[in-house]
C-alpha atoms as a PDB file:
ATOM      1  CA  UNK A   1      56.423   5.822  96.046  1.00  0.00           C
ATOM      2  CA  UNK A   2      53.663   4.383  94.017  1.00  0.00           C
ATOM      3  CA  UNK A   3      53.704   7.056  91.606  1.00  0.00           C
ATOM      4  CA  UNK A   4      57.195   6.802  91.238  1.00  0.00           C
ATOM      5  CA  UNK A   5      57.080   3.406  90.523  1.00  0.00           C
ATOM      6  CA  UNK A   6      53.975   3.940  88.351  1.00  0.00           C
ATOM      7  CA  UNK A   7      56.440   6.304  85.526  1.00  0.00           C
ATOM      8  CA  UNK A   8      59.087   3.912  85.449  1.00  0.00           C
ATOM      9  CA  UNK A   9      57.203   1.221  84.245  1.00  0.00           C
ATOM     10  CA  UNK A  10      55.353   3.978  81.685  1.00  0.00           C
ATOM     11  CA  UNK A  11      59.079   5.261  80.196  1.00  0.00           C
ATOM     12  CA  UNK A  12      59.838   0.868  80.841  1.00  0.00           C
ATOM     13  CA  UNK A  13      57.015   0.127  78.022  1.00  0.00           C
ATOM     14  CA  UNK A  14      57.745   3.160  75.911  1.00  0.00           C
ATOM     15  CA  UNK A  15      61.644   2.041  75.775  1.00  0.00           C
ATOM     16  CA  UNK A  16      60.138  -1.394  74.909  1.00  0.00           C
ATOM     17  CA  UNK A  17      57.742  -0.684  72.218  1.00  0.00           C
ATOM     18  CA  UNK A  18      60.429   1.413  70.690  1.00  0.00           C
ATOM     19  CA  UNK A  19      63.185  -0.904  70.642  1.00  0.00           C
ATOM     20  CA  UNK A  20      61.092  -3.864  68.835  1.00  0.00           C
ATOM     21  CA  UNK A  21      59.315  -2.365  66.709  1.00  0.00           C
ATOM     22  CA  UNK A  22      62.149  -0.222  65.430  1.00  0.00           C
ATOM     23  CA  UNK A  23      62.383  -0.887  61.864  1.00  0.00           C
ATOM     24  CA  UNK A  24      66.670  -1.510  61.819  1.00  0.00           C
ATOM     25  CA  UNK A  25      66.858  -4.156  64.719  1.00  0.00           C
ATOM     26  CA  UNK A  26      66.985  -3.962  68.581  1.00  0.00           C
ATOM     27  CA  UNK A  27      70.474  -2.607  68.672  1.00  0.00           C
ATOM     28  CA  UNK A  28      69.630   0.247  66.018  1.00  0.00           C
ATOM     29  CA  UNK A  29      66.314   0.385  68.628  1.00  0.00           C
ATOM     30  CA  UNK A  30      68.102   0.843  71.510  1.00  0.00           C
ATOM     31  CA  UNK A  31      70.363   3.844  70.168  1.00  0.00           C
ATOM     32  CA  UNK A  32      67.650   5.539  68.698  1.00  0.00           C
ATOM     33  CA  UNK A  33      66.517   9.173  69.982  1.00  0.00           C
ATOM     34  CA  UNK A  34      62.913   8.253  71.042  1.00  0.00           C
ATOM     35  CA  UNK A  35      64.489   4.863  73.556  1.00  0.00           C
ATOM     36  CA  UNK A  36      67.165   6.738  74.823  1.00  0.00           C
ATOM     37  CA  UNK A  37      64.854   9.707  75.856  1.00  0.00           C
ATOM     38  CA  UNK A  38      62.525   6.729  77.939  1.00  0.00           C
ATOM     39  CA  UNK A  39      65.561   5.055  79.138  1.00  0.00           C
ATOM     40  CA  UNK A  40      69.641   6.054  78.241  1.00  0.00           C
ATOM     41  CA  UNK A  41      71.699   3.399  78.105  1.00  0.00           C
ATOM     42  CA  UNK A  42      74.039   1.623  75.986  1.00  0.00           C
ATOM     43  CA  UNK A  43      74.444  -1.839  74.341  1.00  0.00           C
ATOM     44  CA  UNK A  44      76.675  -3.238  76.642  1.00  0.00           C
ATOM     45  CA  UNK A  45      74.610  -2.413  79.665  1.00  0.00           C
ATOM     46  CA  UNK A  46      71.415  -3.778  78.230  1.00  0.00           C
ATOM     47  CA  UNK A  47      71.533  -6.950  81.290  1.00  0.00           C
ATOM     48  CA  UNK A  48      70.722  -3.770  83.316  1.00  0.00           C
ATOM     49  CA  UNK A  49      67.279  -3.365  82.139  1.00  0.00           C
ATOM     50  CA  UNK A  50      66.464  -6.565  80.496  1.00  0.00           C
ATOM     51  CA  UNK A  51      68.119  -9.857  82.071  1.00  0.00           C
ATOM     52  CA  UNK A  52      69.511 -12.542  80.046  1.00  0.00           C
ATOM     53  CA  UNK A  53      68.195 -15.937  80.503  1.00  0.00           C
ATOM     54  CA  UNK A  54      70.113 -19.299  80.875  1.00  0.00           C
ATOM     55  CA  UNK A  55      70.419 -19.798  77.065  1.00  0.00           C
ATOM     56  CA  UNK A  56      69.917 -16.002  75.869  1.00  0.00           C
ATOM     57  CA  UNK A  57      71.506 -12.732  75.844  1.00  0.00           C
ATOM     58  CA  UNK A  58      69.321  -9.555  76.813  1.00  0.00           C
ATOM     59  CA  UNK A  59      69.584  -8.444  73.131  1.00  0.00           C
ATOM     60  CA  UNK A  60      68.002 -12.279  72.027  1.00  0.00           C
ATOM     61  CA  UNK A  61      65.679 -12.241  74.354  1.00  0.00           C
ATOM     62  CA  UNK A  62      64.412  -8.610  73.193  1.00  0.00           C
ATOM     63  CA  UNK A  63      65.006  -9.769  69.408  1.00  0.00           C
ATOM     64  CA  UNK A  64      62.336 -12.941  69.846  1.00  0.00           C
ATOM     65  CA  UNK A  65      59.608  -9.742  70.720  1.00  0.00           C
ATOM     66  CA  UNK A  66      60.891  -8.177  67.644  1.00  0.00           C
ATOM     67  CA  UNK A  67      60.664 -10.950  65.381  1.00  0.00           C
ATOM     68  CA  UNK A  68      57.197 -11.480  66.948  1.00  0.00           C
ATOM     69  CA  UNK A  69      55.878  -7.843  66.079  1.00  0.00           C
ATOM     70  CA  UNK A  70      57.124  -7.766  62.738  1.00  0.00           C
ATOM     71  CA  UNK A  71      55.733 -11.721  62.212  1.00  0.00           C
ATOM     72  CA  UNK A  72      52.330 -10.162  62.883  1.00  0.00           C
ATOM     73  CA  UNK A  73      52.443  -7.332  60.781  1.00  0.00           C
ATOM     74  CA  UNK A  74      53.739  -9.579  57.788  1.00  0.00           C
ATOM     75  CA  UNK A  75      50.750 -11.700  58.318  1.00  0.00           C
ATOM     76  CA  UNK A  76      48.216  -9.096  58.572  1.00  0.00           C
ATOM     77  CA  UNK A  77      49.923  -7.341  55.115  1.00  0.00           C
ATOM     78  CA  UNK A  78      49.284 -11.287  54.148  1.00  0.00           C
ATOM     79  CA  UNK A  79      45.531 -10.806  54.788  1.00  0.00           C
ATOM     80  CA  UNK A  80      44.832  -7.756  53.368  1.00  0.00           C
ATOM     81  CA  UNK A  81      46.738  -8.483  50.014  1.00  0.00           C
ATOM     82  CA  UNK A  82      45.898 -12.034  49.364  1.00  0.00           C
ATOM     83  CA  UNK A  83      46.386 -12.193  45.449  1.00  0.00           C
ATOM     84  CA  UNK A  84      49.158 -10.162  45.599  1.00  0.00           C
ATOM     85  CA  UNK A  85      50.938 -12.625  47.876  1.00  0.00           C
ATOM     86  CA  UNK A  86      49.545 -15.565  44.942  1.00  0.00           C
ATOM     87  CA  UNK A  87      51.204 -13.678  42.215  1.00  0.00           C
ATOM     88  CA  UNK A  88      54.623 -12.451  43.994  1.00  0.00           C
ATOM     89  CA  UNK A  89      54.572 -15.950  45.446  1.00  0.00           C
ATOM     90  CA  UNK A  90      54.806 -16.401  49.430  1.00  0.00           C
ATOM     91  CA  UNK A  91      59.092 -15.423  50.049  1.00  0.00           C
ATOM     92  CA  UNK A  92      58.912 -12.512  47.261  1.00  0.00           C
ATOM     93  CA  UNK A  93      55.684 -11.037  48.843  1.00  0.00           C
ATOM     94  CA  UNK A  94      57.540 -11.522  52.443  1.00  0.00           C
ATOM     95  CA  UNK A  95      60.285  -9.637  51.062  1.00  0.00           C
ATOM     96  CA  UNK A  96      58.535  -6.751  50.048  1.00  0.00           C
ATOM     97  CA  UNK A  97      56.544  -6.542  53.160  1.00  0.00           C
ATOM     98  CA  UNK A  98      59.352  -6.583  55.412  1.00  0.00           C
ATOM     99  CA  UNK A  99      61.297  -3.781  52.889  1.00  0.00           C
ATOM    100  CA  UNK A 100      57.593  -1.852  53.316  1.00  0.00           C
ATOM    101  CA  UNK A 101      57.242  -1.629  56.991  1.00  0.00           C
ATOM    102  CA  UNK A 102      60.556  -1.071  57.260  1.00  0.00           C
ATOM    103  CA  UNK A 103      60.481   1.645  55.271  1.00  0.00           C
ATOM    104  CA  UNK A 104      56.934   2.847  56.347  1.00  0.00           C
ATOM    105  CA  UNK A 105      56.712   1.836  60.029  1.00  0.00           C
ATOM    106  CA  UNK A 106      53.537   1.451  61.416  1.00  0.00           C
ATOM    107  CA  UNK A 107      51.847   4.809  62.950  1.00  0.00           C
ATOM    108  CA  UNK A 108      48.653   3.683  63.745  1.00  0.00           C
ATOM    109  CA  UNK A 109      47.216   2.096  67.009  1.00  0.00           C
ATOM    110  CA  UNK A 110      45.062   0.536  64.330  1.00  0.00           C
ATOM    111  CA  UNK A 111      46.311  -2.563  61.650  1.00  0.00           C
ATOM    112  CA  UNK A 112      43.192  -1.127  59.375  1.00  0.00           C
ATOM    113  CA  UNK A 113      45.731   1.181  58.359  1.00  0.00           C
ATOM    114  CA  UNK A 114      49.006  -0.958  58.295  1.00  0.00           C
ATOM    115  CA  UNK A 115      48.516  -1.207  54.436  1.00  0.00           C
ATOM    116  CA  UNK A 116      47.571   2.618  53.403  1.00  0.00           C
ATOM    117  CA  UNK A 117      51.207   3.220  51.680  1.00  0.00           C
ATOM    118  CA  UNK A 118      51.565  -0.584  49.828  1.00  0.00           C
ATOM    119  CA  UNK A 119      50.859  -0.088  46.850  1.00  0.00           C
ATOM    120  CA  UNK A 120      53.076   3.686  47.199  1.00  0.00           C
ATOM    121  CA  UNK A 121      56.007   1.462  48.409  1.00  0.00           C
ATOM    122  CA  UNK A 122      55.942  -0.511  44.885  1.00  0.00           C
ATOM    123  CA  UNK A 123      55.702   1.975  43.213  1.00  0.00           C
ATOM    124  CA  UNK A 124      58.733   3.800  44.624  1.00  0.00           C
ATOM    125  CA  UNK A 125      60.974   1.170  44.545  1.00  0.00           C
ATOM    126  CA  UNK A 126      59.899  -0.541  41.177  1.00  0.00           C
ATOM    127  CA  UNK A 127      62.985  -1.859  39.164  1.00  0.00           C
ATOM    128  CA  UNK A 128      62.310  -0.092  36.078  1.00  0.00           C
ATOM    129  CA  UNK A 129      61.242   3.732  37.337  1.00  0.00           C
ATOM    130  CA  UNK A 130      62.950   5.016  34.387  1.00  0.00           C
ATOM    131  CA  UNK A 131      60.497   2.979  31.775  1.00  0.00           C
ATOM    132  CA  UNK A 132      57.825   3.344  33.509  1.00  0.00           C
ATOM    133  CA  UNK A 133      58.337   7.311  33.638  1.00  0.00           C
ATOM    134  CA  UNK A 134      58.628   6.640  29.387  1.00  0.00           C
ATOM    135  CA  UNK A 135      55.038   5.211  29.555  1.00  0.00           C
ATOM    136  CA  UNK A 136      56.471   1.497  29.225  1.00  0.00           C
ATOM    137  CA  UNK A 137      54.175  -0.829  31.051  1.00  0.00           C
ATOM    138  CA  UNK A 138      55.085  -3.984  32.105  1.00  0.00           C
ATOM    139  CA  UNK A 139      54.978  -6.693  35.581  1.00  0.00           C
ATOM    140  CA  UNK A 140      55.822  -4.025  37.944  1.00  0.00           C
ATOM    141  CA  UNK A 141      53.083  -2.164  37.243  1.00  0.00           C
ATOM    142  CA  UNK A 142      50.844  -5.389  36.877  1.00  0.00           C
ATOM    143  CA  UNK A 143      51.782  -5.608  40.757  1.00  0.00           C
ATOM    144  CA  UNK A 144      50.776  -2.038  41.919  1.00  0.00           C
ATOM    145  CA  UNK A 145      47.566  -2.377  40.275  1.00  0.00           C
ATOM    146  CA  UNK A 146      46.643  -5.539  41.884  1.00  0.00           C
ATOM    147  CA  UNK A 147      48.149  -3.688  45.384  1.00  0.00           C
ATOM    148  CA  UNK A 148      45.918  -0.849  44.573  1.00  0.00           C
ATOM    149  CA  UNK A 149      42.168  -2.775  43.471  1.00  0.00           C
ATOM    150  CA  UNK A 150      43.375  -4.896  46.883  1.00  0.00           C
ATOM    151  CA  UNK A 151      43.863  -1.844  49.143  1.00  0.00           C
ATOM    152  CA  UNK A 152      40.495   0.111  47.620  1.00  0.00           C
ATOM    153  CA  UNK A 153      38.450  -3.181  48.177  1.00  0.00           C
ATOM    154  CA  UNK A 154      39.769  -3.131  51.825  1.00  0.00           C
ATOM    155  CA  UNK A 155      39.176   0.402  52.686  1.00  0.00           C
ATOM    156  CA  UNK A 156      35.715   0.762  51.312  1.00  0.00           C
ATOM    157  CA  UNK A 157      34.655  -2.271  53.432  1.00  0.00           C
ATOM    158  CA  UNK A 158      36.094  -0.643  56.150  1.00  0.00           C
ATOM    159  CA  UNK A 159      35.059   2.650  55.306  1.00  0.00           C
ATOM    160  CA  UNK A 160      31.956   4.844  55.559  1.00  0.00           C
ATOM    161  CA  UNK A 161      28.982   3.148  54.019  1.00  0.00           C
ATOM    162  CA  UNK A 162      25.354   4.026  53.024  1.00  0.00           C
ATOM    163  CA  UNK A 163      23.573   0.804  54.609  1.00  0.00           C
ATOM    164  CA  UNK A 164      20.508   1.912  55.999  1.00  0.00           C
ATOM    165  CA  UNK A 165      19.692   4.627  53.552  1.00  0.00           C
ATOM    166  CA  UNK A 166      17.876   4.724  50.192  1.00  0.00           C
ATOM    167  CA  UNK A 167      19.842   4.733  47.177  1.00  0.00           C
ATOM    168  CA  UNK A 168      18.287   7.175  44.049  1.00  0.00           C
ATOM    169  CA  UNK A 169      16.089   5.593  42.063  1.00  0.00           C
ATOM    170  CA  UNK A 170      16.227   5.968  38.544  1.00  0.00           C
ATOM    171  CA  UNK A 171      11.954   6.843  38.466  1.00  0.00           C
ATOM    172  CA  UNK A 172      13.625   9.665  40.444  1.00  0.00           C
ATOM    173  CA  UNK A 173      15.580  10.675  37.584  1.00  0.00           C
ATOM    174  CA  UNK A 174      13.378   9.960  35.159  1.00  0.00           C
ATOM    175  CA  UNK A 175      10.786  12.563  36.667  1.00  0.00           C
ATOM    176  CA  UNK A 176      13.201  15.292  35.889  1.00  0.00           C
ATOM    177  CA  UNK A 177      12.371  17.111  32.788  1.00  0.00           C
ATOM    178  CA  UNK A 178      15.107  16.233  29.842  1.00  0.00           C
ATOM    179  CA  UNK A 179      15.735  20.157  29.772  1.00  0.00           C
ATOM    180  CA  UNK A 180      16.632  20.653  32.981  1.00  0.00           C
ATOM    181  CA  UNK A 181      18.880  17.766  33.107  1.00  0.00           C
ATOM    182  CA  UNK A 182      22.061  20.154  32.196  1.00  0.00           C
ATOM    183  CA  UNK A 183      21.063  21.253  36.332  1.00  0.00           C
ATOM    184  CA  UNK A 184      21.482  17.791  37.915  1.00  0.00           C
ATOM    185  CA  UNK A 185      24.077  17.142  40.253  1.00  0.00           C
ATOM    186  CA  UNK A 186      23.761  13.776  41.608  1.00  0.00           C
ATOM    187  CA  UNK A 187      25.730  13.272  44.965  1.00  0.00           C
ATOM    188  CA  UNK A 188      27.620   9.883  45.305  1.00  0.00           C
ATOM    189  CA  UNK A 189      26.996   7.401  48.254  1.00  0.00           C
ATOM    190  CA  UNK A 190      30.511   8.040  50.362  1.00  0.00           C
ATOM    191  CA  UNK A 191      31.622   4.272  49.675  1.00  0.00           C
ATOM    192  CA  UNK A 192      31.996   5.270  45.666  1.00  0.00           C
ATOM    193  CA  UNK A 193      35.617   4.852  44.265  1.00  0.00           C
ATOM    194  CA  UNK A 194      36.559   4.548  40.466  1.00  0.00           C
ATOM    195  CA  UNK A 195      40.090   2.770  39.317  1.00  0.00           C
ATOM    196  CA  UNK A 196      41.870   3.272  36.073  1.00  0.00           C
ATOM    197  CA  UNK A 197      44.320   0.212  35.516  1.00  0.00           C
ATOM    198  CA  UNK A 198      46.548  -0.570  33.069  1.00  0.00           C
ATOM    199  CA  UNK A 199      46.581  -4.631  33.889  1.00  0.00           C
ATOM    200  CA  UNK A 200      42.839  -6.046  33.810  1.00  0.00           C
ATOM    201  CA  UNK A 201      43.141  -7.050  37.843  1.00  0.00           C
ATOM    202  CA  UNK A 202      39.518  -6.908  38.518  1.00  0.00           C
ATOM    203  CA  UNK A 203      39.248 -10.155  36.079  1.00  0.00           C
ATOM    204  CA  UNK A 204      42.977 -11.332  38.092  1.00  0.00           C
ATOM    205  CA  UNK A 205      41.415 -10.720  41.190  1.00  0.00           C
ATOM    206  CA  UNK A 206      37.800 -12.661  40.127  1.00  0.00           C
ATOM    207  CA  UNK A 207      39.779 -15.743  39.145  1.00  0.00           C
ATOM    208  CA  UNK A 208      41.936 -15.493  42.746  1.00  0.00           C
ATOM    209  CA  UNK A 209      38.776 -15.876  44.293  1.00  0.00           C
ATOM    210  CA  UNK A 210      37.190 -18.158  42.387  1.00  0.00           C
ATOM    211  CA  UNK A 211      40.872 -20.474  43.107  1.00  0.00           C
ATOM    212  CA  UNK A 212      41.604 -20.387  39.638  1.00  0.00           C
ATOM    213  CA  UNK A 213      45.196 -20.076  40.274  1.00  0.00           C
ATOM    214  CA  UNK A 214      45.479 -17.014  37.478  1.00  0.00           C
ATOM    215  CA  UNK A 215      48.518 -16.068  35.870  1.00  0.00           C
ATOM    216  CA  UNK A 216      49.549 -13.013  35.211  1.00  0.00           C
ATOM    217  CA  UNK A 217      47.258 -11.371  32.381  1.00  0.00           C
ATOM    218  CA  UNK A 218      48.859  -9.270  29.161  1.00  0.00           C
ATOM    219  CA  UNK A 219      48.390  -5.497  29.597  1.00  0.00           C
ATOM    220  CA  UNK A 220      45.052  -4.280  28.802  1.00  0.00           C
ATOM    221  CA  UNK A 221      43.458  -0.834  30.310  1.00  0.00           C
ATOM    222  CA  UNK A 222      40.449  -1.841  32.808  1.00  0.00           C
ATOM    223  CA  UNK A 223      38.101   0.468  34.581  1.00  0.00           C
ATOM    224  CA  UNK A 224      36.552  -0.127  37.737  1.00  0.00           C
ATOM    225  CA  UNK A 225      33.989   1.046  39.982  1.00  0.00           C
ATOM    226  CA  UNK A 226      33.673   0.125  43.500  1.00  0.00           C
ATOM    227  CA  UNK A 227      30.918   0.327  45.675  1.00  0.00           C
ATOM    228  CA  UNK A 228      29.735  -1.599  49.591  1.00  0.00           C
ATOM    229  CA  UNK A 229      26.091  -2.683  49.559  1.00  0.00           C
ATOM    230  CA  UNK A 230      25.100  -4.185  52.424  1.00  0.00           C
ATOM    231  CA  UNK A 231      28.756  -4.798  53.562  1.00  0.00           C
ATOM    232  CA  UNK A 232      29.517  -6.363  50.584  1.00  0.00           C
ATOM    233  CA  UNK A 233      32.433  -4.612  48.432  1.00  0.00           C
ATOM    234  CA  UNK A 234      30.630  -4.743  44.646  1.00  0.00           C
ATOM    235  CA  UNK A 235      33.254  -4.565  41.448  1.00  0.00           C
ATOM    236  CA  UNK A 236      31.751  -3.019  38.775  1.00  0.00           C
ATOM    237  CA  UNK A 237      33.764  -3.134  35.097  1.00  0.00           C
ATOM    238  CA  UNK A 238      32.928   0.607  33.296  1.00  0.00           C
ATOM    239  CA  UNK A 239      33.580   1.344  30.008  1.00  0.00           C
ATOM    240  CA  UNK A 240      36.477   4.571  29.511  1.00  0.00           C
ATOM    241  CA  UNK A 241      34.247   6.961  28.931  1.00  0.00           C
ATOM    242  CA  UNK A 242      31.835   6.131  31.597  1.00  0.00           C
ATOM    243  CA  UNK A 243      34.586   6.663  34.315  1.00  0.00           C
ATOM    244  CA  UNK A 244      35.627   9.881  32.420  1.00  0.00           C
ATOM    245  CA  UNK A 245      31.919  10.984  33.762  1.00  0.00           C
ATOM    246  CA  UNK A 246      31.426   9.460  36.821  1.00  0.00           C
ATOM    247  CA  UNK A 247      34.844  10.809  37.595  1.00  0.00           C
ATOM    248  CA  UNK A 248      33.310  14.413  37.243  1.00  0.00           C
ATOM    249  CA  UNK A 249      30.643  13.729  38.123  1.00  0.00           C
ATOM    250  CA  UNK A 250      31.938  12.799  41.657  1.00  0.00           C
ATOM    251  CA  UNK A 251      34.395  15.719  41.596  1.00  0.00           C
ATOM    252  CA  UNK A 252      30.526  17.713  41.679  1.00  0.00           C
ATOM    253  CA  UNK A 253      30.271  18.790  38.266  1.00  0.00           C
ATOM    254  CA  UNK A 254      26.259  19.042  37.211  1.00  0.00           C
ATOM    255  CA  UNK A 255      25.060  16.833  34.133  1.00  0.00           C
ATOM    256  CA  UNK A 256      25.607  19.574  32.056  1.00  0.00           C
ATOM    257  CA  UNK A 257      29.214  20.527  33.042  1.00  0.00           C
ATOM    258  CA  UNK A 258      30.005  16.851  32.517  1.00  0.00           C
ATOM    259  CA  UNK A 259      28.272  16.760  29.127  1.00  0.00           C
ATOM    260  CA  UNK A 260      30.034  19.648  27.895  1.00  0.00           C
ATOM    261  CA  UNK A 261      33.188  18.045  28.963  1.00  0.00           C
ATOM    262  CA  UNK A 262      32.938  15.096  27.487  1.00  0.00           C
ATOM    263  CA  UNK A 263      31.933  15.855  24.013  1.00  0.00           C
ATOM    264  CA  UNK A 264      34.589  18.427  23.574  1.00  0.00           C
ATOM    265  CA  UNK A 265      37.137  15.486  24.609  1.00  0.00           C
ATOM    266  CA  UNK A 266      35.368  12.494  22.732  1.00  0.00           C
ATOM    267  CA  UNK A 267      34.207  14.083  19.846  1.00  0.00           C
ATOM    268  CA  UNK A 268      30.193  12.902  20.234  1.00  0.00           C
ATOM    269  CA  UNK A 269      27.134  14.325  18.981  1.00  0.00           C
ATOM    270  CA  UNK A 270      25.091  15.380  21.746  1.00  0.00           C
ATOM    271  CA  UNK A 271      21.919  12.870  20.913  1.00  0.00           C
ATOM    272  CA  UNK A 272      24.298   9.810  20.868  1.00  0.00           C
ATOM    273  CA  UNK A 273      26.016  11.013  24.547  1.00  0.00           C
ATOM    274  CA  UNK A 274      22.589  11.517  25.666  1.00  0.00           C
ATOM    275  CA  UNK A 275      21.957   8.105  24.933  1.00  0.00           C
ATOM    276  CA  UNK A 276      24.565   6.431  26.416  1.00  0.00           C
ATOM    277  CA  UNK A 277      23.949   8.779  29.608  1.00  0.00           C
ATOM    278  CA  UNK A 278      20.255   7.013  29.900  1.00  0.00           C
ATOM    279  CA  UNK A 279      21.950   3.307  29.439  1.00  0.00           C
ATOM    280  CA  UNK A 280      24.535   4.188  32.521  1.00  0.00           C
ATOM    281  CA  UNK A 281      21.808   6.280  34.641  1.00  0.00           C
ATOM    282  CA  UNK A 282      20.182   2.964  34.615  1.00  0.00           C
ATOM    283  CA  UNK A 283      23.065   0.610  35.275  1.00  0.00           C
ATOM    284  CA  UNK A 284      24.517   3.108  37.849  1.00  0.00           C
ATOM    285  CA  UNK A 285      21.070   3.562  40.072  1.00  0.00           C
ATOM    286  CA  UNK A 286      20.988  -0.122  39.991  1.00  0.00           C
ATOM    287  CA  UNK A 287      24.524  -0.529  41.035  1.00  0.00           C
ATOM    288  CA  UNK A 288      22.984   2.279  44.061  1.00  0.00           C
ATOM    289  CA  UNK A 289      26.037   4.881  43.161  1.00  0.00           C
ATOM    290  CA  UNK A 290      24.365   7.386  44.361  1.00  0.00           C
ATOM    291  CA  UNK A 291      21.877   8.597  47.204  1.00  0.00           C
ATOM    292  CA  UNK A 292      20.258  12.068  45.214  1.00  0.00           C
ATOM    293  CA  UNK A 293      19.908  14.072  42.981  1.00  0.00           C
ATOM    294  CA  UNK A 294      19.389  18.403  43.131  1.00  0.00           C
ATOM    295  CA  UNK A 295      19.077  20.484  40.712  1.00  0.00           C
ATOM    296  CA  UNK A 296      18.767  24.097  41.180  1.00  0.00           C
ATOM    297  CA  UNK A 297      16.360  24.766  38.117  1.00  0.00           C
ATOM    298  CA  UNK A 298      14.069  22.849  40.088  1.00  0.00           C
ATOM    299  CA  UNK A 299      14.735  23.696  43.807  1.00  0.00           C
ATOM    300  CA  UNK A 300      14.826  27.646  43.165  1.00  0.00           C
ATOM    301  CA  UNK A 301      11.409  29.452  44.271  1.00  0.00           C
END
C-alpha cells in the first residue's frame, strides 16, 4: 500500500511539472503526450485531480503555478542579460524572453543554463533575416551582440577556470631561442574565449556598468578577448589581426603555422609580424592567456 501510494504521487508531480511549465498554457499542458502518459484525463475532468477553490477553477488555480514558473525564469533571463534588458527596455526584453523560453523550454535541472540559446533565439527570429543574410548590419544585430558578450561573460565565470595554477610567463618565452619559435605551441588557460562583433558592445557594456545609461552605439567592428582571473571575468579589446592569431592559435596551430597564416592573408613582411608578435606575447602573458608553452624542437631527445 505504501508503495502504491508512493508512484502516484511520483506520476502526481511529473503530471504537474509538465502541465506548468509547458510552454502553450495549462490546457495545451494538460493534453500534451508527456501529462497524459503520468496522468490521462481531459479538461473537463481536471476538478478530479486538482480541486477548485472558493474563488478559482482547477485550471486558475494550476495557471497561478504557471505564471509563477515562467515569472522566475523571466527574472533569472533578467539577471543574466542585464544591459540587454537596458537597451530593449524592461516590456520589449519581457517579450522576447517569454517568445525564448517558449520556444526553447528549459531542459536543464540547472538555471546556469536557462540562457545557452538567447542570443540563437534573436538571431532566428530577427526582423530583417533577409538583410542581414546581404551583409546589412543594423539594431538587430546590435542586440545579438550585446546577448552574445552577455552570455560569454556569464559562462566563463561559471565555467572551468585556471585559479590556483601559474599562468606562462613571458621570461618563459623569452628563453626560447627566436629560431625555434616557428615550434611553439602555447596551450590556452580553459577560461579563454575571443568575440568578433560588429557593434562595439564591450565599450556598451563598460558604460552599463559604469550607469552611464548608454545608447545604442553606430556600427563599428570590435574584438574581444575574455578571460576569469581570480573569479573575475577580464574584457580585453584586441586589435583584428591579433584575434586572427590567437584564434589559431587556440585552434592548436604552432607559432609558425600561425605566422605563415597570417602573412599570406595580411600581406606583412615577416620582421614587422615578428614584431607585433613580441608586443602581444607581452600583453597576452600579462593578461595570463595561457598556462605553457611546448615545443617539440626543444622537448625531442
Amino acid at each position: 500500500m505504501e508503495e502504491s501510494r508512493r508512484f502516484e504521487l511520483q506520476k502526481l508531480q511529473t503530471w504537474m511539472q509538465v502541465v506548468i511549465s509547458h510552454a502553450g498554457g495549462i490546457e495545451a499542458g494538460i493534453a500534451s503526450d508527456d501529462a497524459q502518459k503520468a496522468i490521462p484525463i481531459e479538461m473537463d475532468v481536471l476538478d478530479t485531480v486538482v480541486s477548485p477553490s472558493k474563488n478559482l477553477t482547477s485550471a486558475e488555480r494550476l495557471g497561478i503555478y504557471g505564471n509563477a514558473y515562467f515569472a522566475r525564469l523571466m527574472e533569472c533571463l533578467r539577471e543574466s542579460f542585464p544591459a540587454l534588458e537596458h537597451a530593449l527596455g524592461s516590456e520589449l526584453f519581457d517579450e522576447f524572453s517569454l517568445g525564448y523560453l517558449q520556444r526553447y523550454p528549459s531542459q536543464s535541472y540547472s538555471l546556469c543554463h536557462l540562457g545557452d540559446q538567447f542570443t540563437q533565439h534573436l538571431q532566428e527570429t530577427r526582423p530583417d533575416a533577409q538583410e542581414s543574410l546581404a551583409g546589412h548590419v543594423d539594431w538587430p544585430d546590435f542586440l545579438i551582440d550585446l546577448a552574445s558578450l552577455e552570455r560569454n561573460i556569464e559562462q566563463v565565470f561559471d565555467g572551468p577556470g585556471s585559479e590556483g595554477d601559474s599562468p606562462l610567463e613571458l621570461s618563459q618565452l623569452e628563453s626560447i631561442d627566436p629560431d625555434r619559435w616557428p615550434e611553439m605551441i602555447l596551450h590556452p588557460v580553459p577560461s579563454l574565449r575571443l568575440l568578433a562583433l560588429r557593434f562595439p558592445v564591450n565599450d556598451y557594456y563598460t558604460a552599463f556598468r559604469q550607469d552611464e545609461n548608454p545608447d545604442m552605439p553606430p556600427p563599428r567592428e570590435q574584438y574581444v578577448a575574455l578571460n576569469r582571473r581570480q573569479y573575475v571575468v577580464r574584457r580585453l579589446e584586441i586589435e583584428p589581426l591579433e584575434y586572427q592569431l590567437l584564434e589559431k592559435i587556440l585552434k592548436g596551430n604552432s607559432i609558425g603555422q600561425v605566422i605563415e597564416a597570417v602573412t599570406l592573408s595580411a600581406n606583412l613582411e615577416l620582421a614587422e609580424l615578428a614584431n607585433l608578435l613580441r608586443k602581444w606575447f607581452q600583453k597576452w602573458t600579462e593578461a595570463h592567456f595561457f598556462s605553457d608553452v611546448t615545443c617539440n624542437a626543444i622537448d625531442q631527445p
